[in-house]
Protein backbone atom coordinates (compact mmCIF):
# COMPACT_ATOMS: atom_id res chain seq x y z
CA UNK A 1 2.51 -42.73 -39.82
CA UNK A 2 0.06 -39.91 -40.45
CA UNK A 3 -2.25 -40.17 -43.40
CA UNK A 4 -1.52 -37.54 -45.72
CA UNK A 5 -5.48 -37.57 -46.91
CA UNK A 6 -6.27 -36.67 -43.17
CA UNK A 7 -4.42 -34.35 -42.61
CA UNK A 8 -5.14 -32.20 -45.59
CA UNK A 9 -8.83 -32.71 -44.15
CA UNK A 10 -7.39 -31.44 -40.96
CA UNK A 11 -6.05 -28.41 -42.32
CA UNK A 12 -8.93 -27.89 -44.60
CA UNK A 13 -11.36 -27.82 -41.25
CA UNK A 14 -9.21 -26.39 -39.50
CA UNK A 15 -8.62 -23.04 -42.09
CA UNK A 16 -12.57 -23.09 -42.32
CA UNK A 17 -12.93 -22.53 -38.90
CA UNK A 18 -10.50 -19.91 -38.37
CA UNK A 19 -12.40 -17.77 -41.02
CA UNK A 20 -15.50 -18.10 -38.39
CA UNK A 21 -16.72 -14.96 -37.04
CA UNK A 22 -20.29 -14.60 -35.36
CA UNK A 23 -21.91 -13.59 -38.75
CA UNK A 24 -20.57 -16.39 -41.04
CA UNK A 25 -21.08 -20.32 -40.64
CA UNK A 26 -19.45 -23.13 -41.85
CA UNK A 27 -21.04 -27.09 -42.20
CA UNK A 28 -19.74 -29.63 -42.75
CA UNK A 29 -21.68 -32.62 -44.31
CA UNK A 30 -20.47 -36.50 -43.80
CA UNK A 31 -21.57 -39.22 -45.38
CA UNK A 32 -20.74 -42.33 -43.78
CA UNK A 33 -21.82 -46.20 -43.39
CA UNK A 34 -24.86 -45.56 -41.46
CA UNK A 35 -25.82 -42.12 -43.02
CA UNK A 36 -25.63 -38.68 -43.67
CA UNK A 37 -24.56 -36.31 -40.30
CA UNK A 38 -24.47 -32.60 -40.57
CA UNK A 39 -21.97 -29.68 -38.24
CA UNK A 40 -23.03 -26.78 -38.05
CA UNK A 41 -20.65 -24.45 -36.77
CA UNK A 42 -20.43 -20.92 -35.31
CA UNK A 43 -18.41 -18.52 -33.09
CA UNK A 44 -20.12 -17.27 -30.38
CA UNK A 45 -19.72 -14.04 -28.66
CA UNK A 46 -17.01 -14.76 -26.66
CA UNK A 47 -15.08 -15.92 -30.36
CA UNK A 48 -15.21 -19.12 -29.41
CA UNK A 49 -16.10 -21.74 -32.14
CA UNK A 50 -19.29 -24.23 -31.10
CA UNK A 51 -20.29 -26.96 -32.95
CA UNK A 52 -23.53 -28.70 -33.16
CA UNK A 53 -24.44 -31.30 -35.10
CA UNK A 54 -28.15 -33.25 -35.21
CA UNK A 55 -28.50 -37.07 -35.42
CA UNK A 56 -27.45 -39.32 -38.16
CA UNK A 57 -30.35 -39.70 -40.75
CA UNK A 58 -30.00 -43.28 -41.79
CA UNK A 59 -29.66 -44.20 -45.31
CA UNK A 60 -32.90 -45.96 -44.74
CA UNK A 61 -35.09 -43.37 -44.57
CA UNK A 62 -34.04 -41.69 -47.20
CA UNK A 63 -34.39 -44.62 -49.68
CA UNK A 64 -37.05 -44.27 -52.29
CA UNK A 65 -38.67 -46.96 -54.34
CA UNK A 66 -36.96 -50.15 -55.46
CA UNK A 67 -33.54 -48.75 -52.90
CA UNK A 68 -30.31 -46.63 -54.44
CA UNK A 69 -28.65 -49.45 -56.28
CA UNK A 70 -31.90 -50.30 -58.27
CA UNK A 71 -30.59 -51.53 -61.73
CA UNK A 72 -31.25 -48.75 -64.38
CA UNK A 73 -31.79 -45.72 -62.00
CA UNK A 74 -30.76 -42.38 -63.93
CA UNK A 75 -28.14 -41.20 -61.51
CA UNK A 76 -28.26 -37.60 -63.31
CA UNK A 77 -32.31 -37.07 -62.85
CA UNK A 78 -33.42 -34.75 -59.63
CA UNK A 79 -35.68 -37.37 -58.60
CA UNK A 80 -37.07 -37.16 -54.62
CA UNK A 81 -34.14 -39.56 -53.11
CA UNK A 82 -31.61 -36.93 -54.77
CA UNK A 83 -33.83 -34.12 -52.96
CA UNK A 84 -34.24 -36.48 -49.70
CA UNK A 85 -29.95 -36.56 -49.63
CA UNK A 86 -30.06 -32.30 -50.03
CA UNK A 87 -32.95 -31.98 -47.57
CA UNK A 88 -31.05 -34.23 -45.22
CA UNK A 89 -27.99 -32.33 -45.55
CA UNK A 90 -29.49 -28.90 -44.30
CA UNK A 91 -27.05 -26.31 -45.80
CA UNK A 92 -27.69 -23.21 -44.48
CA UNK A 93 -27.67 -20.55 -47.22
CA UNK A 94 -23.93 -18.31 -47.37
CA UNK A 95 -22.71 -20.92 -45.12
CA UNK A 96 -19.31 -22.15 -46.06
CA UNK A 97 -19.48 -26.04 -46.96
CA UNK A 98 -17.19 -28.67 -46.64
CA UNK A 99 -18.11 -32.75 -47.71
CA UNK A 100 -16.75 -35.32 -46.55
CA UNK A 101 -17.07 -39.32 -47.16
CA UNK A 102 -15.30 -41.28 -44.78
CA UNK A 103 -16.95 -44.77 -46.68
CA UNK A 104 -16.12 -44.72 -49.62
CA UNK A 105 -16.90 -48.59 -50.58
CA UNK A 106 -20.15 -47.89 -49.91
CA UNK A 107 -22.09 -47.00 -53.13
CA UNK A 108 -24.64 -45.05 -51.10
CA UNK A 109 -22.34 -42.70 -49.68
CA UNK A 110 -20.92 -42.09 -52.72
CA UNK A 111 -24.03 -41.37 -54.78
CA UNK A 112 -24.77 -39.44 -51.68
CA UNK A 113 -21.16 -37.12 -52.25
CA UNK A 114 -21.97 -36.90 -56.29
CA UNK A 115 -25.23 -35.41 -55.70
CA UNK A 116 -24.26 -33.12 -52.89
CA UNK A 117 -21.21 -31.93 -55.01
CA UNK A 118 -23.07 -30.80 -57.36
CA UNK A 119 -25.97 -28.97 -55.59
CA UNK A 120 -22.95 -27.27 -54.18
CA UNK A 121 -20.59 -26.98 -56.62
CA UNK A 122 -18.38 -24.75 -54.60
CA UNK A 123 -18.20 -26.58 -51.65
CA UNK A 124 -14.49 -28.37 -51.36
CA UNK A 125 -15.44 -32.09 -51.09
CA UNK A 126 -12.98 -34.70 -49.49
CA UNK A 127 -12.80 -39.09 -49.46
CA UNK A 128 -10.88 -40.03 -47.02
CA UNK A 129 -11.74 -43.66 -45.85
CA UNK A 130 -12.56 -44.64 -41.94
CA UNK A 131 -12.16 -40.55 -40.83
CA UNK A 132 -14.07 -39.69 -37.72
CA UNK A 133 -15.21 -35.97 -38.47
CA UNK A 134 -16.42 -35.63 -34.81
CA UNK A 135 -13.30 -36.04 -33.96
CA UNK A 136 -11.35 -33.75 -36.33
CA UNK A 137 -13.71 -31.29 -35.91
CA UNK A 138 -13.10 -31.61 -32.10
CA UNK A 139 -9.65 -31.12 -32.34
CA UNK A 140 -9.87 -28.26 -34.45
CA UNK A 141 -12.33 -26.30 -31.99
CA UNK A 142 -9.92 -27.46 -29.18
CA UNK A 143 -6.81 -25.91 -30.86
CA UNK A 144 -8.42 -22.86 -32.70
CA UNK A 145 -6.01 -19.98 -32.11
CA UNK A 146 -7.52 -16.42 -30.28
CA UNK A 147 -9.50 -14.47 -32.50
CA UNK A 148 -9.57 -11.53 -29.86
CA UNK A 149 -7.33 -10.79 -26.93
CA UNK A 150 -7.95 -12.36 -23.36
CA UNK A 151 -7.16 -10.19 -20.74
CA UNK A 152 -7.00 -9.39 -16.45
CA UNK A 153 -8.90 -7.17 -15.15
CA UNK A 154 -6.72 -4.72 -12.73
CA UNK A 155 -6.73 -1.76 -11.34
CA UNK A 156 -4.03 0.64 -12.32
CA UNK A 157 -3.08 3.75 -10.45
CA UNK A 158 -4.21 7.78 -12.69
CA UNK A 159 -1.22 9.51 -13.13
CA UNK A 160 -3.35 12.13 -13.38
CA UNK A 161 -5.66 11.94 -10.09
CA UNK A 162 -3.53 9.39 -8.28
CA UNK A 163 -6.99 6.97 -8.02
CA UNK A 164 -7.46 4.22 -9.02
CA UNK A 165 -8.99 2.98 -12.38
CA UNK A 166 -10.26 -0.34 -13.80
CA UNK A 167 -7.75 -1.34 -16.26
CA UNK A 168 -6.82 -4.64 -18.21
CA UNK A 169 -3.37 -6.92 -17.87
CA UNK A 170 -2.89 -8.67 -21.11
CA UNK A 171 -2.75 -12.33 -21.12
CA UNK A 172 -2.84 -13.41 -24.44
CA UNK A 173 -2.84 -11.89 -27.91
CA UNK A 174 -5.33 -12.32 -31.03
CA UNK A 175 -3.36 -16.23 -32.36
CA UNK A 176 -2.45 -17.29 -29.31
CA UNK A 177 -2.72 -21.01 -29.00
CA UNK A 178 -3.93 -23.71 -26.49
CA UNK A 179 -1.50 -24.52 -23.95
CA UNK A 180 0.67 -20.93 -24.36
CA UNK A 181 0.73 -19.98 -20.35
CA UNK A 182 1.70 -16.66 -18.70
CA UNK A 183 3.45 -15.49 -15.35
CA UNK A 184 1.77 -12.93 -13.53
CA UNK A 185 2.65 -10.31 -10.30
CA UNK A 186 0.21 -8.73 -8.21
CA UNK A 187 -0.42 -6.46 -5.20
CA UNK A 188 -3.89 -7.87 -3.72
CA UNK A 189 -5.30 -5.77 -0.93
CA UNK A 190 -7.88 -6.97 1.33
CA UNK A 191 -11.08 -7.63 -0.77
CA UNK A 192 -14.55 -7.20 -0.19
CA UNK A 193 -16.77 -10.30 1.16
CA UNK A 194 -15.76 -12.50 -1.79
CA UNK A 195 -12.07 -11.84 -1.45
CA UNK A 196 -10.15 -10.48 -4.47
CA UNK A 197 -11.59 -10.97 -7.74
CA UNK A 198 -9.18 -12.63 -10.68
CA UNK A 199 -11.65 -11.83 -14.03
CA UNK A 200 -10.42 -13.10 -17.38
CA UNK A 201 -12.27 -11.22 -20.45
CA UNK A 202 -12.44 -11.07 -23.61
CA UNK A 203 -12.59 -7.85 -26.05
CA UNK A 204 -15.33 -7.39 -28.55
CA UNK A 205 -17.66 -4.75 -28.80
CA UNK A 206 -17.44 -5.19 -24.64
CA UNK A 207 -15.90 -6.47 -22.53
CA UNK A 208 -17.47 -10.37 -22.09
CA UNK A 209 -16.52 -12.48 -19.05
CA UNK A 210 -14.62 -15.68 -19.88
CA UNK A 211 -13.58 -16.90 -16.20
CA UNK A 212 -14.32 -15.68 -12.53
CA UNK A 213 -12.57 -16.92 -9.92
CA UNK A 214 -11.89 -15.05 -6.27
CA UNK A 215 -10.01 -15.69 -3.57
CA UNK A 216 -9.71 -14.10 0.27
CA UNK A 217 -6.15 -13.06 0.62
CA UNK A 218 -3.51 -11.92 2.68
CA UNK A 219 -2.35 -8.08 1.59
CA UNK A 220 0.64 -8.80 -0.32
CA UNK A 221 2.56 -9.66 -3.63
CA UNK A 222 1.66 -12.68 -5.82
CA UNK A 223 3.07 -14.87 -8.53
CA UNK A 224 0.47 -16.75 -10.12
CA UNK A 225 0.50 -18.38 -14.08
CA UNK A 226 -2.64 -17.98 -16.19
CA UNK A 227 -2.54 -21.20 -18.87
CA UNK A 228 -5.19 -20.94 -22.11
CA UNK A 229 -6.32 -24.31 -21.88
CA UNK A 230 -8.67 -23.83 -25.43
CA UNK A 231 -10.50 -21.02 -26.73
CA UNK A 232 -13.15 -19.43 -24.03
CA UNK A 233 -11.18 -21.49 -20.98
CA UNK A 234 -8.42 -20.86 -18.83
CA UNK A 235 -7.01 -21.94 -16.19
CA UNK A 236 -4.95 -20.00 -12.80
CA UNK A 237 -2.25 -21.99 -10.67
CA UNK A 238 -0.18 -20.49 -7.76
CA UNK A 239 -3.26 -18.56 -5.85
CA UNK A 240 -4.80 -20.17 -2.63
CA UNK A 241 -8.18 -20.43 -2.11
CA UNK A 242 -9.58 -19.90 -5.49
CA UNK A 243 -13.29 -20.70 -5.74
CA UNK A 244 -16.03 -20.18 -8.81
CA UNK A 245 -17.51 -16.72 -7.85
CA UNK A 246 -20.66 -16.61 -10.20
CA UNK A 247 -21.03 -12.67 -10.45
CA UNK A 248 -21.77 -10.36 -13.82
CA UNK A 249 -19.58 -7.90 -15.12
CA UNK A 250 -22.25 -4.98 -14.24
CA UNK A 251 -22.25 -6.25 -10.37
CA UNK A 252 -18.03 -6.88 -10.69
CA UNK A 253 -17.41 -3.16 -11.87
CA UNK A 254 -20.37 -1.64 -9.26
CA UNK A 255 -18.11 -3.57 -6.50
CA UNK A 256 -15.23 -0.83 -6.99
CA UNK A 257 -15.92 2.14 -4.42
CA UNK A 258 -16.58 5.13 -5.78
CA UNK A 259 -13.56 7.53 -4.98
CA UNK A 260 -10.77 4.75 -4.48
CA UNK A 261 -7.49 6.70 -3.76
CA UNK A 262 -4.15 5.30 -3.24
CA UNK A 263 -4.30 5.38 0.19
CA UNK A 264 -4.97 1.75 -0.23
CA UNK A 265 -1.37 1.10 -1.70
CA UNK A 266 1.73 1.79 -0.03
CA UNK A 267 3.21 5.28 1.10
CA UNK A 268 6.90 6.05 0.70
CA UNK A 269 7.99 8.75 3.43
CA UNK A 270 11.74 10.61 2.29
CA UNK A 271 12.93 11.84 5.30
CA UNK A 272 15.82 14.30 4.22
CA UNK A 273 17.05 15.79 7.88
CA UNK A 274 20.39 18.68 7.85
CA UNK A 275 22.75 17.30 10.11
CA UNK A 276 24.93 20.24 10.57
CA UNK A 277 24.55 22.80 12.92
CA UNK A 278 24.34 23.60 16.52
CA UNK A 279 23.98 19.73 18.45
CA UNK A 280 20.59 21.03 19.87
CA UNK A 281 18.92 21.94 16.88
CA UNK A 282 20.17 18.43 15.39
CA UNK A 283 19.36 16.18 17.97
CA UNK A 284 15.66 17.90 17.91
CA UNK A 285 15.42 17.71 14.24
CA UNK A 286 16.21 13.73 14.58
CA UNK A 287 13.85 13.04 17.79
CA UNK A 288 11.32 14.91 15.46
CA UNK A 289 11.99 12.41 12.38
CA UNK A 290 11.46 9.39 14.99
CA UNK A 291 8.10 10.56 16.41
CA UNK A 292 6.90 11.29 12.43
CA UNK A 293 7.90 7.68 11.55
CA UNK A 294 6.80 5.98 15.07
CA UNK A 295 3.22 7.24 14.31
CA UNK A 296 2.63 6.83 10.53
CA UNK A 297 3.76 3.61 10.96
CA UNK A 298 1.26 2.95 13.78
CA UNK A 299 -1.35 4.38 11.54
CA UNK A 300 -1.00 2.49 8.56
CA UNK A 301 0.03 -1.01 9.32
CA UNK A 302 2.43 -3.29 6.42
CA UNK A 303 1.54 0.18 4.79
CA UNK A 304 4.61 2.49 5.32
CA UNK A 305 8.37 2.37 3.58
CA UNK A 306 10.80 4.37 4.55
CA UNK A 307 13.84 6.09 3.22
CA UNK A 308 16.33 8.09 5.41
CA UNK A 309 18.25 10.80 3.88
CA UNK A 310 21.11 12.96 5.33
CA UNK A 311 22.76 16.22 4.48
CA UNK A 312 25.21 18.98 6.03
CA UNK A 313 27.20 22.08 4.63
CA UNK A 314 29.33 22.98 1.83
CA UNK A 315 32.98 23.73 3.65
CA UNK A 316 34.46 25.91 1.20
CA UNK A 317 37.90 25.49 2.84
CA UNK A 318 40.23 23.25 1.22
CA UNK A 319 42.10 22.33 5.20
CA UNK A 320 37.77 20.58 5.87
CA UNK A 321 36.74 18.02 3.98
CA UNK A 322 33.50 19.01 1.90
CA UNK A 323 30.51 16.93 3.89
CA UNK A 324 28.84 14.21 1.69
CA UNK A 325 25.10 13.55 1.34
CA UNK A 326 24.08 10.35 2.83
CA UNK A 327 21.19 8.04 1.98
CA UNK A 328 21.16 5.69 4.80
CA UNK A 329 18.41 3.81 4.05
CA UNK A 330 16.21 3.05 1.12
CA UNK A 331 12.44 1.83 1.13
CA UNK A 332 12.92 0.00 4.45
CA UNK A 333 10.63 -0.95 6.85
CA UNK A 334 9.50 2.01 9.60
CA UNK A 335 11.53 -0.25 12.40
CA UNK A 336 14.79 -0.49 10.46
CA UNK A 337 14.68 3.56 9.93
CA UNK A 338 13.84 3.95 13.35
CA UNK A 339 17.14 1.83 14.04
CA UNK A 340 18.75 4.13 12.12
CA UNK A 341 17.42 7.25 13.22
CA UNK A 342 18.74 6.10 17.00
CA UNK A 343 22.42 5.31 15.69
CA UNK A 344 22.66 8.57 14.11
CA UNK A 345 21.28 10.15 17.00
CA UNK A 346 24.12 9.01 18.84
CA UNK A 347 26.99 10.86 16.33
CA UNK A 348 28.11 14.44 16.69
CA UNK A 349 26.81 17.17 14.28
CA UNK A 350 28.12 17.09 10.40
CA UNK A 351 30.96 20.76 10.44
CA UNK A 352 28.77 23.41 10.24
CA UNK A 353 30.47 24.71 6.59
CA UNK A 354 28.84 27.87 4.83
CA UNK A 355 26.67 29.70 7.74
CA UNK A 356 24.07 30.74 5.12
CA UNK A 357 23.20 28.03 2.69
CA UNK A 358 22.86 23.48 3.37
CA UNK A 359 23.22 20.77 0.65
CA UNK A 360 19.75 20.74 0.13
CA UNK A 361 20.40 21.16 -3.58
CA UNK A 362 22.72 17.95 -3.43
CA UNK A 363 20.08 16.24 -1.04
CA UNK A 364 17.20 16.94 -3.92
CA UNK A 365 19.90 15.52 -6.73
CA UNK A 366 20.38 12.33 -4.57
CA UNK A 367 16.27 11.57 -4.22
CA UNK A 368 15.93 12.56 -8.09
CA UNK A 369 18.78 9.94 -8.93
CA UNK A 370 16.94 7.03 -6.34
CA UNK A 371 13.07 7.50 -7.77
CA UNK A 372 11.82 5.80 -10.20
CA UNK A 373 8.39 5.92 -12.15
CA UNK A 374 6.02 4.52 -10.96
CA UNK A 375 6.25 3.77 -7.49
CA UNK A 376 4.00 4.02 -4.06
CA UNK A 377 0.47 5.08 -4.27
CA UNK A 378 1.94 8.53 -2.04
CA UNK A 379 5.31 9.55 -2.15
CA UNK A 380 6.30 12.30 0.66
CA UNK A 381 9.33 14.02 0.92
CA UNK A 382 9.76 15.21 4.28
CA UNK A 383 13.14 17.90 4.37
CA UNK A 384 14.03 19.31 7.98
CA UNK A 385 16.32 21.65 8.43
CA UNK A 386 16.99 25.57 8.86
CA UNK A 387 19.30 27.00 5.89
CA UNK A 388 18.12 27.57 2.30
CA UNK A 389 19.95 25.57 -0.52
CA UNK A 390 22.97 26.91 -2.50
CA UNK A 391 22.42 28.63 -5.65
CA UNK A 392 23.98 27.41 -9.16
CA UNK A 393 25.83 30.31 -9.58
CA UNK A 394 26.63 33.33 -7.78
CA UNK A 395 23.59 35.00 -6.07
CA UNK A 396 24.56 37.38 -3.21
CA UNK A 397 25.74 35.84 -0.20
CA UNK A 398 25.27 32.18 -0.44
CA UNK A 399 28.26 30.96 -2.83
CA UNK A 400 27.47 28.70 -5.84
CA UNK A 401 26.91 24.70 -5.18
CA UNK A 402 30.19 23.48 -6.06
CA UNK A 403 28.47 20.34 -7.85
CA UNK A 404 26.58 23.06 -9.93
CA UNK A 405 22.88 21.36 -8.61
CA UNK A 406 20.45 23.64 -9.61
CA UNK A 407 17.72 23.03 -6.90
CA UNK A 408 14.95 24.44 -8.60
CA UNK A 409 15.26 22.30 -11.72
CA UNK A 410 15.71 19.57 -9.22
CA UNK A 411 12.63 20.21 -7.43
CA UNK A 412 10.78 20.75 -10.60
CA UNK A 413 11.22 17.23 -11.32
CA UNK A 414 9.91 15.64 -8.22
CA UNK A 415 7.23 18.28 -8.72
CA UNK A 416 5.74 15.86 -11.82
CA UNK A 417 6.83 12.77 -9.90
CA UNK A 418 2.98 11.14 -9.97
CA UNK A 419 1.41 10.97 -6.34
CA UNK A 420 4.39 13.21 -4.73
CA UNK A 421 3.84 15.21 -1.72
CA UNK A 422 6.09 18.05 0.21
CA UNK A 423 6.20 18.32 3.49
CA UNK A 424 8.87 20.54 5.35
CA UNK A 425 10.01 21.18 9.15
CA UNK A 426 11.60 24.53 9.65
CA UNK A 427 13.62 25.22 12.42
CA UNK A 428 12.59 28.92 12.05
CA UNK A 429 9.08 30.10 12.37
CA UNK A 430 7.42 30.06 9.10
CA UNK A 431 7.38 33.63 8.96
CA UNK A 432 11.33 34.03 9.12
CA UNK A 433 12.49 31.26 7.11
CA UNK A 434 13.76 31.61 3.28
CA UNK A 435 10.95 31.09 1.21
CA UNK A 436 12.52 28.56 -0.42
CA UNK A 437 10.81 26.76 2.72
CA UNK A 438 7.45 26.94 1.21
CA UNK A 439 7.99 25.20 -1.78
CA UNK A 440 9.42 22.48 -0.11
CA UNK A 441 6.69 22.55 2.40
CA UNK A 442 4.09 23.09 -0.34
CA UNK A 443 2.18 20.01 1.14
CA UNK A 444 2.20 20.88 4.65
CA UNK A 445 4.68 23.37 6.49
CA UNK A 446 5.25 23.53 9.93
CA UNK A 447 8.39 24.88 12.00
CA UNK A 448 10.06 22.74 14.56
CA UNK A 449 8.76 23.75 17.86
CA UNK A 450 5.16 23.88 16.43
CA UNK A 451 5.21 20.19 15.35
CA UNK A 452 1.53 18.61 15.69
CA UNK A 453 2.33 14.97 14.52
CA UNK A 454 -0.99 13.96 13.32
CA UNK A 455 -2.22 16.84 11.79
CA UNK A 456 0.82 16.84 9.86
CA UNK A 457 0.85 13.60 8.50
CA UNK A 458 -3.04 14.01 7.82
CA UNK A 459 -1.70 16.66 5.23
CA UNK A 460 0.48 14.86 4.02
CA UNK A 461 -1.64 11.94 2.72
CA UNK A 462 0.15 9.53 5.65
CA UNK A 463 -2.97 8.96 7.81
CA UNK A 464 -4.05 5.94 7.94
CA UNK A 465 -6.29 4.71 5.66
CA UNK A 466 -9.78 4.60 5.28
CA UNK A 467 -11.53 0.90 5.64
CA UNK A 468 -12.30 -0.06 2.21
CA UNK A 469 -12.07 -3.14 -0.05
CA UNK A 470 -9.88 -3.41 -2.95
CA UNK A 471 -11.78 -6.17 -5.20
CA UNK A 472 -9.49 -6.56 -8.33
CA UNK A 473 -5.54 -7.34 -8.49
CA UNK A 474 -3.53 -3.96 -8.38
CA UNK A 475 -0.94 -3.97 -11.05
CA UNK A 476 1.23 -1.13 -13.11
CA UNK A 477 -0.20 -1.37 -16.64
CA UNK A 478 2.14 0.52 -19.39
């Protein structure tokens, strides 16, 4: 059964040293069979509590004349064994003080605690029999909570600038306690010759390194815990290869290349294609989608996700079914949209519907309605096609979208989509098409028969990217 003495010692201690911080002290004096043994303790600047405590001085060297229990001694005189017991003590001045006698029987150690008591009169003094204050005081510095927050150190995407930026993942909160654990996902890219660095710090006035670790890794997601094991350590599971890596924070942040762009993360290419019209014009407008995707993908390896969009013509005749925008695929691989771009080469044309005006409108609704924020590093969308979109409401000779999609709102929005690029593929030379062509080309425009594959995707952010090492975890930080 617990003692009830101890434990109020416990909780005494252990309230002393959460009140630490690196400009206040606390020591705590015992006095014990064999002497008198001082703690001094202290948070460092990490916030971690350290105790130090000097050898026992022995009740033997502090004796004085005939010994303490000398028959007749004055027990309320200052005489030089009472000073001996306060010089042996060493209280700091404004430290906080705590006494303790853990042997009570003995009538050294508690003429010892009586004079100590009151040279300190507001120190709070505790007897608690056969207590090892090492221990306590251990146990306490084991289990103090946080006094700061720990943190990862990432790299986050600007929404601003689309680069990348050091940034922190937090781990655990100001009272977090030993033992509390975390689960963390991460995009690690190649790293540089130390692999990908996993840096736990802490916040004060800057940022101070608590654990290093780095590891050479595959390009890829991971799921990896992050345990507080005490104050100033923690521990990572779930990442092979992890190995001490003994660098400073100045040499961690100069390791981060100057102008990092997103063309390290992954690219998202929307390929919207009209389907209706003459079969000619279709069938080049898909063989042109395949090419774009067969060589992106070839230039950016594991890089490259794909989403495959379809649209035709508003019939405007109740006896022909109105045509229906298709997304075919979503953020698939560049060989599964390829596989799809040969099956649909292989269907007739969509009905041609309203000669003047395409779903584009009801295309741009379906890609607003599939993004979310924040997503790749470079999001394209790629529209081919000849005919302009349909108005909202009546505008001369193209008739009203009958879903009432206003297509410049639409586009608006994927306008402040962060990292979005337009790219568009005219079958008309730039010169003839509607202009509504060169917003949606406002990346890179190009008409069909002019196509130069490379240069195009250069544009458009999809060339390959350059070689460059990534050295922290890439994460989306709110």
């Amino acid at each position: 059964m617990p003692d009830p003495g101890e434990d109020l010692l416990r909780k005494a201690l252990a309230g002393a040293v959460a009140a630490l911080d690196e400009s206040r002290r606390l020591t705590v004096v015992e006095v014990a069979a064999d002497g008198i043994t001082t703690f001094d303790l202290r948070r460092d600047e990490l916030g971690r509590p350290r105790c130090r405590f000097d050898p026992v001085v022995p009740w033997t060297s502090l004796a004085a004349g005939g010994g303490w229990d000398g028959p007749g001694r004055d027990l309320t005189r200052q005489d030089p064994t009472e000073e001996a017991v306060i010089r042996a003590a060493g209280v700091p001045s404004r430290a906080a003080l705590i006494l303790v006698c853990s042997f009570p029987d003995s009538p050294l150690a508690g003429q010892a605690l009586t004079w100590l008591h009151a040279a300190f009169p507001e120190a709070a003094a505790f007897v608690q029999a056969d207590v090892r204050v090492d221990a306590l005081l251990r146990d306490v510095v084991v289990n103090d909570p946080l006094d700061r927050p720990y943190e990862l150190v990432v790299l986050k995407r600007s929404v601003a600038t689309g680069r990348f930026e050091l940034a922190a993942h937090q781990l655990f909160t100001i009272g977090a306690r030993p033992g509390a654990t975390v689960e963390v996902t991460a995009y690690c890219e190649s790293g540089d010759d130390r692999g990908t660095a996993f840096a736990v710090v802490a916040w004060g006035r800057r940022p101070l390194l608590l654990s290093l670790q780095s590891a050479r890794l595959v390009p890829g997601h991971y799921d990896f815990t992050v345990e507080l094991e005490r104050p100033g350590k923690v521990r990572l599971t779930g990442l092979p290869g992890l190995v001490r890596d003994d660098r400073g924070w100045a040499e961690l942040v100069a390791a981060v290349p100057n102008g990092l762009d997103s063309r390290s993360d992954s690219q998202h290419l929307i390929c919207a294609v009209e389907i209706s019209g003459a079969p000619g014009d279709v069938a080049n407008r898909l063989e042109r989608l395949h090419q774009m995707v067969a060589t992106m993908s070839a230039g950016a390896p594991g890089l490259l996700e794909v989403s495959l969009v379809t649209y035709g013509a508003h019939s405007y005749d109740r006896r022909v079914p109105d045509g229906e925008v298709e997304v075919v695929d979503w953020l698939v691989s560049p060989g599964d949209a390829l596989a799809s771009l040969t099956g649909l080469e292989g269907r007739p044309p969509a009905p041609d519907g309203h000669p003047h005006g395409a779903q584009l409108e009801d295309m741009l609704a379906a890609v607003v309605g599939r993004l979310t924020v924040g997503g790749a590093g470079r999001t394209v969308l790629l529209t081919v096609g000849d005919r302009p979109p349909h108005p909202p409401r009546v505008n001369g000779t193209i008739l009203p979208c009958p879903h009432r999609h206003d297509w410049r709102t639409l586009l608006g929005r994927l306008e402040q989509y962060p990292g979005m690029a337009f790219g568009a593929i005219c079958d008309r030379d730039v010169g003839e098409a509607d202009p509504v062509w060169s917003r949606l080309g406002a990346t890179a425009l190009t008409w069909l028969d002019a196509l130069d594959i490379r240069e195009f995707g250069a544009e458009l952010g999809l060339s390959a990217p350059q070689d460059r090492s990534i050295p922290f975890p890439l994460i989306e930080v709110p």
